[in-house]
Every structure is written in C-alpha cells, then in structure tokens.
N, C-alpha and C. Protein backbone atom coordinates (compact mmCIF):
# COMPACT_ATOMS: atom_id res chain seq x y z
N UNK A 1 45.54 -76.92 -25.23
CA UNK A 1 46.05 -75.56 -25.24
C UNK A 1 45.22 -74.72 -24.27
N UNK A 2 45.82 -74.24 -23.77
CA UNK A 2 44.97 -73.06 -22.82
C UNK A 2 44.73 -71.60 -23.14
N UNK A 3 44.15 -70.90 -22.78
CA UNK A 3 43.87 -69.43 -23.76
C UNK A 3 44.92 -68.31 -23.21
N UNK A 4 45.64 -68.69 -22.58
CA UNK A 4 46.95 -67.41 -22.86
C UNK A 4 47.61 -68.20 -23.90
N UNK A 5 47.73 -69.06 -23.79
CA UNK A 5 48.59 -69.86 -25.46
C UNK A 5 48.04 -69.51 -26.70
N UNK A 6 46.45 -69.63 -26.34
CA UNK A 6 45.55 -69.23 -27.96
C UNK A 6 45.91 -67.79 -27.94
N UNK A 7 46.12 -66.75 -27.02
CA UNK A 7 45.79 -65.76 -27.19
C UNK A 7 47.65 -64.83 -27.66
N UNK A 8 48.44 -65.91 -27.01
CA UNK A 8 50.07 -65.08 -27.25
C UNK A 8 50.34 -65.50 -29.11
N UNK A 9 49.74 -66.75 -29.21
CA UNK A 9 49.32 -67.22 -31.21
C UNK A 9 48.66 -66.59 -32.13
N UNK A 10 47.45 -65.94 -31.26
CA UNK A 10 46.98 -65.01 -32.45
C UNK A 10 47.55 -63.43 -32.39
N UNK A 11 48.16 -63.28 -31.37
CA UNK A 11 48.37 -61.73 -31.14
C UNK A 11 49.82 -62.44 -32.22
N UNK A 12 50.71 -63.04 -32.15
CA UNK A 12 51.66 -62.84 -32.97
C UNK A 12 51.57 -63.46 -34.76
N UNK A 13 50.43 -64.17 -35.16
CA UNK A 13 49.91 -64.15 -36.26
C UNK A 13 49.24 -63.15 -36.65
N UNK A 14 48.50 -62.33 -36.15
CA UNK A 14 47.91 -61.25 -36.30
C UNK A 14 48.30 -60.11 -36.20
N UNK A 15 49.99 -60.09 -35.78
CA UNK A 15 50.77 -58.88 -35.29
C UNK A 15 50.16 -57.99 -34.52
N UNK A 16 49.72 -57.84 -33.60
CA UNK A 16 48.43 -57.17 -32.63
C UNK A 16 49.42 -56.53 -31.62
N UNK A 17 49.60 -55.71 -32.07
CA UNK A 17 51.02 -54.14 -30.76
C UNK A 17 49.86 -54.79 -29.48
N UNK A 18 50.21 -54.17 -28.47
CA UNK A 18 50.05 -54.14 -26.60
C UNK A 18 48.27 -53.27 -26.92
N UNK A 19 48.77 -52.05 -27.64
CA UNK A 19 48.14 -50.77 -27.20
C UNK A 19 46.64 -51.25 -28.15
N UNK A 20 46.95 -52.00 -28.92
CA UNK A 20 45.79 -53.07 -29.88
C UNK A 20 45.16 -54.06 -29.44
N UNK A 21 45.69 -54.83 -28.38
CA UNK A 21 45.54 -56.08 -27.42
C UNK A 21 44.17 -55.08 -26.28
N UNK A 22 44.61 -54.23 -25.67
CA UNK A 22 44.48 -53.52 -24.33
C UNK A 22 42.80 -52.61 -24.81
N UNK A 23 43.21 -52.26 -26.37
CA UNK A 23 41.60 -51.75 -26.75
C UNK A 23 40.83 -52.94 -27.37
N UNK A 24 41.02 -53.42 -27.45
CA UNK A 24 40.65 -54.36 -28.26
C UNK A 24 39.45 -55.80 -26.95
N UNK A 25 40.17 -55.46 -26.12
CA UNK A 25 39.62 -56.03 -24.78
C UNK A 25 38.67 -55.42 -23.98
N UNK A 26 39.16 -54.08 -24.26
CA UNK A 26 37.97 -52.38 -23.57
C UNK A 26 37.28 -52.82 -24.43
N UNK A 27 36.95 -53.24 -25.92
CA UNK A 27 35.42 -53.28 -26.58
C UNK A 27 35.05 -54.33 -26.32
N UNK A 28 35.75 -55.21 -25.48
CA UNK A 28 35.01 -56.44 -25.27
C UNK A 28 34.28 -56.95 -24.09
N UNK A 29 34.67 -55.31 -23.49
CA UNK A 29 33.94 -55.04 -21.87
C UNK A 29 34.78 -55.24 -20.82
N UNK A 30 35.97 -55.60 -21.02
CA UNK A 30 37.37 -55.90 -19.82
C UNK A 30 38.44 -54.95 -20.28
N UNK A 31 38.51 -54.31 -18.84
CA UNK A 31 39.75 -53.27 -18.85
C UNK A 31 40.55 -53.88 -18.41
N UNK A 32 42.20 -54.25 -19.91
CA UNK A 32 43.54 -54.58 -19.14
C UNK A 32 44.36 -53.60 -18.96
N UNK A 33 44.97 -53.38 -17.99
CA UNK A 33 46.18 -52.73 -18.36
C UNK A 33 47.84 -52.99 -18.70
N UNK A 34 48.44 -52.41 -18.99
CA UNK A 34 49.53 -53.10 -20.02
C UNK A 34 50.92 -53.95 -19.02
N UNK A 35 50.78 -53.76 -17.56
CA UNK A 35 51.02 -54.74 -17.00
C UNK A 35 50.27 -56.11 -16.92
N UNK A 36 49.19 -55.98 -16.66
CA UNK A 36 48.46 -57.33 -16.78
C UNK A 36 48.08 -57.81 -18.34
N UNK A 37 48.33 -57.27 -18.92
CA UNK A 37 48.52 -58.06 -20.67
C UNK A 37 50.07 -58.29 -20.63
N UNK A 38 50.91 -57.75 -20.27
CA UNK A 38 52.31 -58.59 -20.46
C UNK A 38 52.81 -59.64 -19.59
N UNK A 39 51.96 -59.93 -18.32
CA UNK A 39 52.06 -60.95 -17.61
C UNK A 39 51.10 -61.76 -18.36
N UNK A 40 50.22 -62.05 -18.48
CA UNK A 40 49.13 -62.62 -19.29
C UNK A 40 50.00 -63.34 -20.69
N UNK A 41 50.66 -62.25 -21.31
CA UNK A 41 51.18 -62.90 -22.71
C UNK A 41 52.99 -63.57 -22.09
N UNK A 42 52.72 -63.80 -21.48
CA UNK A 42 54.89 -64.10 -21.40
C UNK A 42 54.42 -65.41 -20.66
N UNK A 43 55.20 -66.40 -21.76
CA UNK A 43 55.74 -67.40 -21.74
C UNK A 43 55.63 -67.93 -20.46
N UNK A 44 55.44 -69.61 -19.81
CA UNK A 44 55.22 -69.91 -18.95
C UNK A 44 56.67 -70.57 -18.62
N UNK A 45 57.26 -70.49 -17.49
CA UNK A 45 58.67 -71.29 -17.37
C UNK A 45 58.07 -72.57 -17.36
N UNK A 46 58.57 -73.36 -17.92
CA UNK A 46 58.62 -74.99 -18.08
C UNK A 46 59.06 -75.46 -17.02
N UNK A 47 58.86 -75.49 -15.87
CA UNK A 47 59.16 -75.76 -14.06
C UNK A 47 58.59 -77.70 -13.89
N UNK A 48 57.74 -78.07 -14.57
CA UNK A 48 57.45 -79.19 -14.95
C UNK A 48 55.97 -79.52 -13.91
N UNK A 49 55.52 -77.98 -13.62
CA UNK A 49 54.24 -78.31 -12.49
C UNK A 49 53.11 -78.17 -13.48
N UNK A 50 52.39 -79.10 -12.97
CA UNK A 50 51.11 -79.71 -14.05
C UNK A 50 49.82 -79.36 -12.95
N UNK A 51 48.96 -78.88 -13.41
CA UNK A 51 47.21 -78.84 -12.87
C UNK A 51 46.27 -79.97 -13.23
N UNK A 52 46.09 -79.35 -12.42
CA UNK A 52 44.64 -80.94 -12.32
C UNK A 52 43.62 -81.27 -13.44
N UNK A 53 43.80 -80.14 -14.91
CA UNK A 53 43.34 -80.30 -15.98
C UNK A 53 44.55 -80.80 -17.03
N UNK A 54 45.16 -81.53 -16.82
CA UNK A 54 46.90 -81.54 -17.30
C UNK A 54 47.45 -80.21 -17.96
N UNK A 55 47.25 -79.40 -18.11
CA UNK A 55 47.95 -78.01 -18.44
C UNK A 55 49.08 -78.03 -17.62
N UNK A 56 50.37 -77.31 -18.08
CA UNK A 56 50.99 -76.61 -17.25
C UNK A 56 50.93 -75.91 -16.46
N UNK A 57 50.94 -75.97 -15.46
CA UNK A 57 50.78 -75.04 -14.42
C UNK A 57 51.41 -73.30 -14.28
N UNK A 58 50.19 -72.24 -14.47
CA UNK A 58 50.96 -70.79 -14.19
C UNK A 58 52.02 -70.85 -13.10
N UNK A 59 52.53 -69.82 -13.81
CA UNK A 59 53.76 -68.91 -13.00
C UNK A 59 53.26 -67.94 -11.67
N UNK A 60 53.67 -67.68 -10.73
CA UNK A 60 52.50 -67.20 -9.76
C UNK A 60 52.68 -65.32 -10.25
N UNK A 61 53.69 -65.25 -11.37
CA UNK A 61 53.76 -63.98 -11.95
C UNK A 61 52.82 -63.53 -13.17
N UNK A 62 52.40 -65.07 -13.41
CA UNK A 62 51.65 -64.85 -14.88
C UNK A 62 50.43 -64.40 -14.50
N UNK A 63 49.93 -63.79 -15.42
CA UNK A 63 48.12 -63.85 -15.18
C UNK A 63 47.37 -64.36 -16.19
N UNK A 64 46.60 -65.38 -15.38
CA UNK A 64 45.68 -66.80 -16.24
C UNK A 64 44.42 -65.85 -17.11
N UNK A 65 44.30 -66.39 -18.47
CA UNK A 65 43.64 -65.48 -18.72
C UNK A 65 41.88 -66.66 -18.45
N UNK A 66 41.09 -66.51 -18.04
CA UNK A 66 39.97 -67.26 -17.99
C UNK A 66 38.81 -67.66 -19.01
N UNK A 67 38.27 -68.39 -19.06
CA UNK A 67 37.33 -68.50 -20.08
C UNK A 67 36.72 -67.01 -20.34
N UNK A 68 36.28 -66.63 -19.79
CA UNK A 68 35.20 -64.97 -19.92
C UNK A 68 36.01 -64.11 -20.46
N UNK A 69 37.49 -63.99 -20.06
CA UNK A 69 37.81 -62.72 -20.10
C UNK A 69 38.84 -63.37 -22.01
N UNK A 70 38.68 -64.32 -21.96
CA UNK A 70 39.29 -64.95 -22.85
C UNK A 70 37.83 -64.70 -24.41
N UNK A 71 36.84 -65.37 -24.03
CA UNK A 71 35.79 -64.57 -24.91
C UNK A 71 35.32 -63.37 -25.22
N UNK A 72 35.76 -62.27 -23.80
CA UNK A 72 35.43 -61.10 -23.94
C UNK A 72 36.49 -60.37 -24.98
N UNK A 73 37.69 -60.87 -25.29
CA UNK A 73 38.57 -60.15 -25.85
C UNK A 73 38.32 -60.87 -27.36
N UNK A 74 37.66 -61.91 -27.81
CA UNK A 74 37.59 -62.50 -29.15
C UNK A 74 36.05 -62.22 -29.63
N UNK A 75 35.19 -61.40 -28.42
CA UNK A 75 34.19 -60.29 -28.99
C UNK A 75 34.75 -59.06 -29.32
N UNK A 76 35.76 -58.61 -28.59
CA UNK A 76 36.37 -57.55 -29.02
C UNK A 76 36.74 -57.12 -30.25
N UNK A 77 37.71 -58.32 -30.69
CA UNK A 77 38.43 -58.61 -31.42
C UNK A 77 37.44 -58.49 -33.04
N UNK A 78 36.00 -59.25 -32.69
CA UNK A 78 35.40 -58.73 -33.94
C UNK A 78 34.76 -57.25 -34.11
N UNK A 79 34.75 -56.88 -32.81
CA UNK A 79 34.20 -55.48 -33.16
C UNK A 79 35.68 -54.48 -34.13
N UNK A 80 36.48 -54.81 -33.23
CA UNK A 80 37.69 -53.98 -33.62
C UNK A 80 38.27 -54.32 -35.06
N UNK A 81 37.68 -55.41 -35.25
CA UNK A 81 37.93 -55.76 -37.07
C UNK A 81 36.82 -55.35 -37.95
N UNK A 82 35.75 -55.12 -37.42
CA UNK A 82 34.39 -55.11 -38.33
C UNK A 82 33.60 -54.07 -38.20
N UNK A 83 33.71 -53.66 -37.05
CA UNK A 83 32.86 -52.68 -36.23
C UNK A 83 31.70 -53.10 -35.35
N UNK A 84 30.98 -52.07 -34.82
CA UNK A 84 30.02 -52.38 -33.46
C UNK A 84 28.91 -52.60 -34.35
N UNK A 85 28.32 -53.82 -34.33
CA UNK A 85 26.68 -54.17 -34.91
C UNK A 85 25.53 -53.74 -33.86
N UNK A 86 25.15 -52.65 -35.43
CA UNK A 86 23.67 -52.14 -34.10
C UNK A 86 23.14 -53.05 -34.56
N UNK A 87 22.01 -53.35 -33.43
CA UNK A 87 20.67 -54.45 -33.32
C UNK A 87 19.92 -53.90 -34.16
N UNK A 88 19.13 -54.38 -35.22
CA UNK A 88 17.79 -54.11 -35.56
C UNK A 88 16.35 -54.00 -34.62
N UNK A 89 15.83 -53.16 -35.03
CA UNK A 89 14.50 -53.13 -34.08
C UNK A 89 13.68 -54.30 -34.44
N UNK A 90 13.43 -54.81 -33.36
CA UNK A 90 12.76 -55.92 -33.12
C UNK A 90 13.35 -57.17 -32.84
N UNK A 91 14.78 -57.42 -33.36
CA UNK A 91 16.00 -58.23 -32.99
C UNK A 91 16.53 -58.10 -31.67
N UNK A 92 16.63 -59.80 -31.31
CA UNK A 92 16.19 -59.84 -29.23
C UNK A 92 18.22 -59.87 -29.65
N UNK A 93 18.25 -59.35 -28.58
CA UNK A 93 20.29 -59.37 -28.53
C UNK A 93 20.92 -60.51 -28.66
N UNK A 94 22.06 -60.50 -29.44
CA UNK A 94 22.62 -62.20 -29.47
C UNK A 94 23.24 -62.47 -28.31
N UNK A 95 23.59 -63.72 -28.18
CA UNK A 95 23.98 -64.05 -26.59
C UNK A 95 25.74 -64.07 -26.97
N UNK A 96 26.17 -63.35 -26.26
CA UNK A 96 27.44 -62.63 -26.66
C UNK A 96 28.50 -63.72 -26.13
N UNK A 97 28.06 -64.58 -25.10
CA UNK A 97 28.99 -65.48 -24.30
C UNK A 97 28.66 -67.29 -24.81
N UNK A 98 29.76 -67.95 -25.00
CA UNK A 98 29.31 -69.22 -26.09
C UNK A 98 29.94 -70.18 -25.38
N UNK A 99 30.78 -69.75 -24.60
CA UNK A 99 31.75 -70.90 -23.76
C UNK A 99 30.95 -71.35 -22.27
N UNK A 100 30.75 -72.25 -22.51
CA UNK A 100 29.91 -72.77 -21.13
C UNK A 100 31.16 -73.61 -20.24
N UNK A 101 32.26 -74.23 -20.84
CA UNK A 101 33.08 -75.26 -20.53
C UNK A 101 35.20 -75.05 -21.15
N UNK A 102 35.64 -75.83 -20.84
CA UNK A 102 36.78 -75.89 -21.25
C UNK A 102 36.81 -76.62 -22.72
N UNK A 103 35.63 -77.65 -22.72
CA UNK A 103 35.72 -78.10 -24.42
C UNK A 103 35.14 -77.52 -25.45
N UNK A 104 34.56 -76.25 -24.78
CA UNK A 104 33.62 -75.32 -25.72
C UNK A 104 34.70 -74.58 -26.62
N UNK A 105 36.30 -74.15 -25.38
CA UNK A 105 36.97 -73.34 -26.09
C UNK A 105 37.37 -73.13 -27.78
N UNK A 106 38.07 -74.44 -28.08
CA UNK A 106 38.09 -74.33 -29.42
C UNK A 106 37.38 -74.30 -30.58
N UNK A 107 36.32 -74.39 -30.38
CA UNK A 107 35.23 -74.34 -31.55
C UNK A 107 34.67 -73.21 -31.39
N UNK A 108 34.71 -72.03 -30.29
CA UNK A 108 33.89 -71.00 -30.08
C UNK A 108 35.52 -69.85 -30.92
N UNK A 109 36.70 -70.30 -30.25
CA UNK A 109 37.79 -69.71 -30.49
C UNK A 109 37.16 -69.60 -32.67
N UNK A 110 37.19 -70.67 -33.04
CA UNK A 110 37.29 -70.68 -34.60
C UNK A 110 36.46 -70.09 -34.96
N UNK A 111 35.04 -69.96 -34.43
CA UNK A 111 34.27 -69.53 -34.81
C UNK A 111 34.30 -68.09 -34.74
N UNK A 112 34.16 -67.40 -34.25
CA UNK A 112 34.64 -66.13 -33.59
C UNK A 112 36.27 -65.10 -34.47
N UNK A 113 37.22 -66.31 -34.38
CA UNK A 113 37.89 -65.39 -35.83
C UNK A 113 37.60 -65.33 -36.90
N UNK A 114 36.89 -67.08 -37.52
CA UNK A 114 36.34 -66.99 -38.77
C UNK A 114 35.28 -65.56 -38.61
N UNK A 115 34.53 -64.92 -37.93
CA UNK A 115 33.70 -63.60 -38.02
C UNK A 115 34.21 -62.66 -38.19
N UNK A 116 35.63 -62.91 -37.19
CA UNK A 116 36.24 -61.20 -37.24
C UNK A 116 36.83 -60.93 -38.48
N UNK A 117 37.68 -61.77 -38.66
CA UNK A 117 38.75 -61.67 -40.36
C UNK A 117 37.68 -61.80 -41.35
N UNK A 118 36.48 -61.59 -41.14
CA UNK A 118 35.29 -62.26 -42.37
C UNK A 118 36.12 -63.01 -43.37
N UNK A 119 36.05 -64.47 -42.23
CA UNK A 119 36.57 -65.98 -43.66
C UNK A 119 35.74 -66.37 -44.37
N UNK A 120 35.78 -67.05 -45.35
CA UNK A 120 34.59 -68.01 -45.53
C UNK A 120 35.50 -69.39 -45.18
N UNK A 121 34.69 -70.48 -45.87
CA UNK A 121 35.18 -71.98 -44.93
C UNK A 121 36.00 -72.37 -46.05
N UNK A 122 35.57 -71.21 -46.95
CA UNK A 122 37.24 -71.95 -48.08
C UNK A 122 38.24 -71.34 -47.92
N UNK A 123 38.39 -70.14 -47.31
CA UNK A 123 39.45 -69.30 -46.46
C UNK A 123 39.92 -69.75 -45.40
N UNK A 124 38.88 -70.72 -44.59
CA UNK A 124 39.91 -71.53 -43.27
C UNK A 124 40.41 -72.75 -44.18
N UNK A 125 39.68 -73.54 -45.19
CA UNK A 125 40.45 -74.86 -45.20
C UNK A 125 41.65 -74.45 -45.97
N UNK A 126 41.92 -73.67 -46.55
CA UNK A 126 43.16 -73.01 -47.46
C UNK A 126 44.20 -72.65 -45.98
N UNK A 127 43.76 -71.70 -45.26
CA UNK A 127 44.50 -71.61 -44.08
C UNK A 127 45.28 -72.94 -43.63
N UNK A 128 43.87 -74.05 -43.30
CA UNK A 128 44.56 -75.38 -42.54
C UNK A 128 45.65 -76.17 -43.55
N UNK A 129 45.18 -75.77 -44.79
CA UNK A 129 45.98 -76.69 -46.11
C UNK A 129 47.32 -75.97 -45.96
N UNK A 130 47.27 -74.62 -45.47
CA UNK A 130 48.73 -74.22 -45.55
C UNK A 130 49.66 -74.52 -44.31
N UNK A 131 48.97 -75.41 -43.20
CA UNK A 131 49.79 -75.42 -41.80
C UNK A 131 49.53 -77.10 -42.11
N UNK A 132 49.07 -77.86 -43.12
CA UNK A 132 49.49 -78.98 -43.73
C UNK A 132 48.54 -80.02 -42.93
N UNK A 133 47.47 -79.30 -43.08
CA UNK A 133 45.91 -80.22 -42.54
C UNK A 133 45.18 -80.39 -43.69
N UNK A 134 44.81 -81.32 -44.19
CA UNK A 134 43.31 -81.58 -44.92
C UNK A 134 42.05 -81.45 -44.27
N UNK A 135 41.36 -80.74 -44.71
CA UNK A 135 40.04 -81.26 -43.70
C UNK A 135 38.86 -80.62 -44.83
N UNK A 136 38.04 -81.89 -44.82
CA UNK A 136 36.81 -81.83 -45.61
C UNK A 136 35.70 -80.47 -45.37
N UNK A 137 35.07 -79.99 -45.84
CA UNK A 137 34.18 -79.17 -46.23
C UNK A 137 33.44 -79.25 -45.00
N UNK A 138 33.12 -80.80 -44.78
CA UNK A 138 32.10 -81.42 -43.59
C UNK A 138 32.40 -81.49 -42.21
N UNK A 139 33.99 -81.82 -42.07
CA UNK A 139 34.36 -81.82 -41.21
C UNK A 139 34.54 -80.30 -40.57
N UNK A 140 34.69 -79.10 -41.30
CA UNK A 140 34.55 -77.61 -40.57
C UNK A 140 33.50 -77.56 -40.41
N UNK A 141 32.10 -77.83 -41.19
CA UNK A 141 31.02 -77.18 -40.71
C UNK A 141 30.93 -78.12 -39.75
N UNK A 142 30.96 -79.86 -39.21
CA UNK A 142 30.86 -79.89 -37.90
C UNK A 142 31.78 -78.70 -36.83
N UNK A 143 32.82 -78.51 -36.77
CA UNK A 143 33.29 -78.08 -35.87
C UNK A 143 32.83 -76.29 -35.84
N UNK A 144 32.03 -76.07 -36.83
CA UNK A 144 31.62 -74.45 -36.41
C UNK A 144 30.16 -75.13 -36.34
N UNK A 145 29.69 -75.68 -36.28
CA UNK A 145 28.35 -76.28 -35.67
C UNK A 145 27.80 -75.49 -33.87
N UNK A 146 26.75 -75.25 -34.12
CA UNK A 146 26.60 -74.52 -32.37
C UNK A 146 26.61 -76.04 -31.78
N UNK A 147 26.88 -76.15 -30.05
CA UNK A 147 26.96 -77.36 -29.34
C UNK A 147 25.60 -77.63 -29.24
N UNK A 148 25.39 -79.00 -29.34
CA UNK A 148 24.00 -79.48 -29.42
C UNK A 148 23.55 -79.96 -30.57
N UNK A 149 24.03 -79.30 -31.56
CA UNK A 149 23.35 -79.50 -32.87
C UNK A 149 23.60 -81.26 -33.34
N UNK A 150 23.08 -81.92 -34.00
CA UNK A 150 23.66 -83.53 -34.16
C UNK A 150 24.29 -83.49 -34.59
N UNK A 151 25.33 -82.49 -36.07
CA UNK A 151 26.27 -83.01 -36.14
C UNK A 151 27.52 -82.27 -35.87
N UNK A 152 27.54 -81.68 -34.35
CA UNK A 152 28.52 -80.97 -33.65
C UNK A 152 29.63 -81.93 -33.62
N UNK A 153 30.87 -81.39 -33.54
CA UNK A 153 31.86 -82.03 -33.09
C UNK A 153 32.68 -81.15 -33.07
N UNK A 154 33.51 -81.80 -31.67
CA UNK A 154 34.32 -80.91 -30.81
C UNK A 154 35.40 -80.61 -31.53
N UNK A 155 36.07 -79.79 -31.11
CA UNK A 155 37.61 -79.22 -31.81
C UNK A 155 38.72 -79.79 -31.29
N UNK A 156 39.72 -80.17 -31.67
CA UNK A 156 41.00 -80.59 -31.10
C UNK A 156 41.63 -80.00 -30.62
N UNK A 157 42.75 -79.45 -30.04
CA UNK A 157 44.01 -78.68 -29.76
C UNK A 157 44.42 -78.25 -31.10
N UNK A 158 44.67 -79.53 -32.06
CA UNK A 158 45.81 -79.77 -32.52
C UNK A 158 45.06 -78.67 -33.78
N UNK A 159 43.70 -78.71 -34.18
CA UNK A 159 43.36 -78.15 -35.26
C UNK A 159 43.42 -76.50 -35.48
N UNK A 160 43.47 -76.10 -34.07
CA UNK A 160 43.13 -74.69 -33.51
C UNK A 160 44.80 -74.35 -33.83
N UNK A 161 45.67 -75.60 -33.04
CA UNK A 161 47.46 -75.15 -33.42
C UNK A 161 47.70 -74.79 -35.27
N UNK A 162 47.51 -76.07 -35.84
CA UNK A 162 47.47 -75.84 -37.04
C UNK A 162 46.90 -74.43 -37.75
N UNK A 163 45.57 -73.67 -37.05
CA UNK A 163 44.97 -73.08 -38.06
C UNK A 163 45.81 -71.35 -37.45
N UNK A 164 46.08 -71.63 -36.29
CA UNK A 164 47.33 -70.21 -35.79
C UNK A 164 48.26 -70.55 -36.75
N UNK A 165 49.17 -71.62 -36.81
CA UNK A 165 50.13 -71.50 -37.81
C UNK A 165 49.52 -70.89 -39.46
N UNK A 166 48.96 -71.43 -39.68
CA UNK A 166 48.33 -71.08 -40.99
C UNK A 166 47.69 -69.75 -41.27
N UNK A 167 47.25 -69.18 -39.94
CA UNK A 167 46.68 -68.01 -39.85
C UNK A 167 48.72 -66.81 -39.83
N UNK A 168 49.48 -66.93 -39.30
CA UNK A 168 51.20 -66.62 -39.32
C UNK A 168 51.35 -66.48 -40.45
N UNK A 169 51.05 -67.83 -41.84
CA UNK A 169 51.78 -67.96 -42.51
C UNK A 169 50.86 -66.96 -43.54
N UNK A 170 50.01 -66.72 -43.40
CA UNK A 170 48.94 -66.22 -43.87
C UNK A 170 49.01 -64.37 -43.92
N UNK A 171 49.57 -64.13 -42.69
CA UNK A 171 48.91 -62.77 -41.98
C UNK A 171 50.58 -62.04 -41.83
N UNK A 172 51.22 -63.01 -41.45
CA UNK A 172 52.61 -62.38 -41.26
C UNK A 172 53.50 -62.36 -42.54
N UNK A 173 53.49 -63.40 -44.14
CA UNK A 173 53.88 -62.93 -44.94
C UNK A 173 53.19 -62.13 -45.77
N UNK A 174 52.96 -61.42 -45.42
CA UNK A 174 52.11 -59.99 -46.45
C UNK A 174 53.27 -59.51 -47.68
C-alpha cells in the first residue's frame, strides 16, 4: 500500500472533511492547500503503469504524498486528537520523524494512530477481530516494537488494510 492509499482509508474511516485533513497537516508542519489534498486523495486510474517499487504508478495529476509529508500529517493527526504536548523541563525532545524507509511505513503508520485515538492493544486486536484478523497479544507488541529492538517485526500491507477496515467499521457505525 502506498500512503495516499493509507491516507484516502483513514480520512474515510475517520470521516476527516478537507478543511480537517488541511489543519490537521498545518500542525504537522506542512501547509496543504485544498487543491493539493484533493489531488493527493483521488483515486489513481488503473492505466496498468507499475513503478519500480511495484506500486501503481501516479497519475501525472495526482500528488504523491511522500514518506515525510505522510508522517508529518500522522503527527498532526495526534496533536489534533489529543492536543500539543509541552516538553517537561529537562526532557530532550522526542524525535518526531520514525520512518527512515518504505518498510518502516506500516508499523510507524499503527503506531502513531494507536496514540492519536488513545487505543490500548486490546482496542486494536478487537479492531483487527472485527475486519476478521486474529492476532495474538505478541504478535502486536512485535509490530509496535521500535525497529531494532529483537523482537521487531515488520508490518504487512495486509494488516494495516485489515485494521482501516476495522477502524470504518468501528468509527463510521457510531
């Protein structure tokens, strides 16, 4: 999955208007404006052109959203759910950027909503149980594991798809 896909999934599980998307990105230190968030969120034509990471290939109308600007809006995203955390005195600043890579995406993606929606990990596996995943206790804390740690393990596509659906079924039947 690529992060205009993660990002057109949670804006419509999360019901997130334009004018919510657009501030929500200003707190995350990137100014969009509401042309370049609706190119950004619209659908890619299925033209059948593939990139050299097998993704589908953008539309030369779309705008790719990038790793940075893709984290900067899922820092946003927790401020705008939680509010702005002042630092404590004497507390060195957290390192606000987590994605070093393309396989970083999904595990930084989970981690990062599990903060904003304040989940706990029995609130995501209930989520995944409702988009019709099992997954052990062990198996989330590997995947919210920081990279490096021994028992990190990477995220799938498929788990991040599942937990948007579940996050829909979750957020959109209120």
């Amino acid at each position: 999955m690529d992060n205009n896909d993660i990002l057109i999934r949670l804006r419509y599980a999360l019901d997130i208007k334009d004018t919510d998307m657009m501030e929500i990105f200003k707190l995350g230190g990137i100014t969009v404006t509401k042309e370049e968030l609706q190119r950004m969120l619209a659908k890619p034509e299925n033209n059948g052109n593939i990139d050299q990471e097998g993704q589908l290939a953008a539309d030369d109308d779309m705008k790719k959203c990038d790793n940075y600007m893709f984290e900067s809006f899922l820092n946003g995203l927790i401020i705008f759910k939680r509010g702005k955390q002042e630092a404590k005195p004497g507390q060195s600043e957290k390192q606000a950027f987590m994605i070093k890579d393309n396989k970083a995406v999904n595990n930084v993606f989970l981690k990062k909503v599990k903060i904003a929606l304040a989940l706990t990990g029995e609130d995501m596996l209930e989520i995944l149980k409702d988009a019709g995943v099992n997954l052990s206790n062990s198996e989330l804390s590997a995947v919210l594991r920081r990279e490096g740690q021994r028992n990190y393990k990477e995220c799938g596509d498929r788990y991040v798809r599942k937990f948007l659906k579940g996050l829909a079924i979750r957020y959109r039947n209120k």
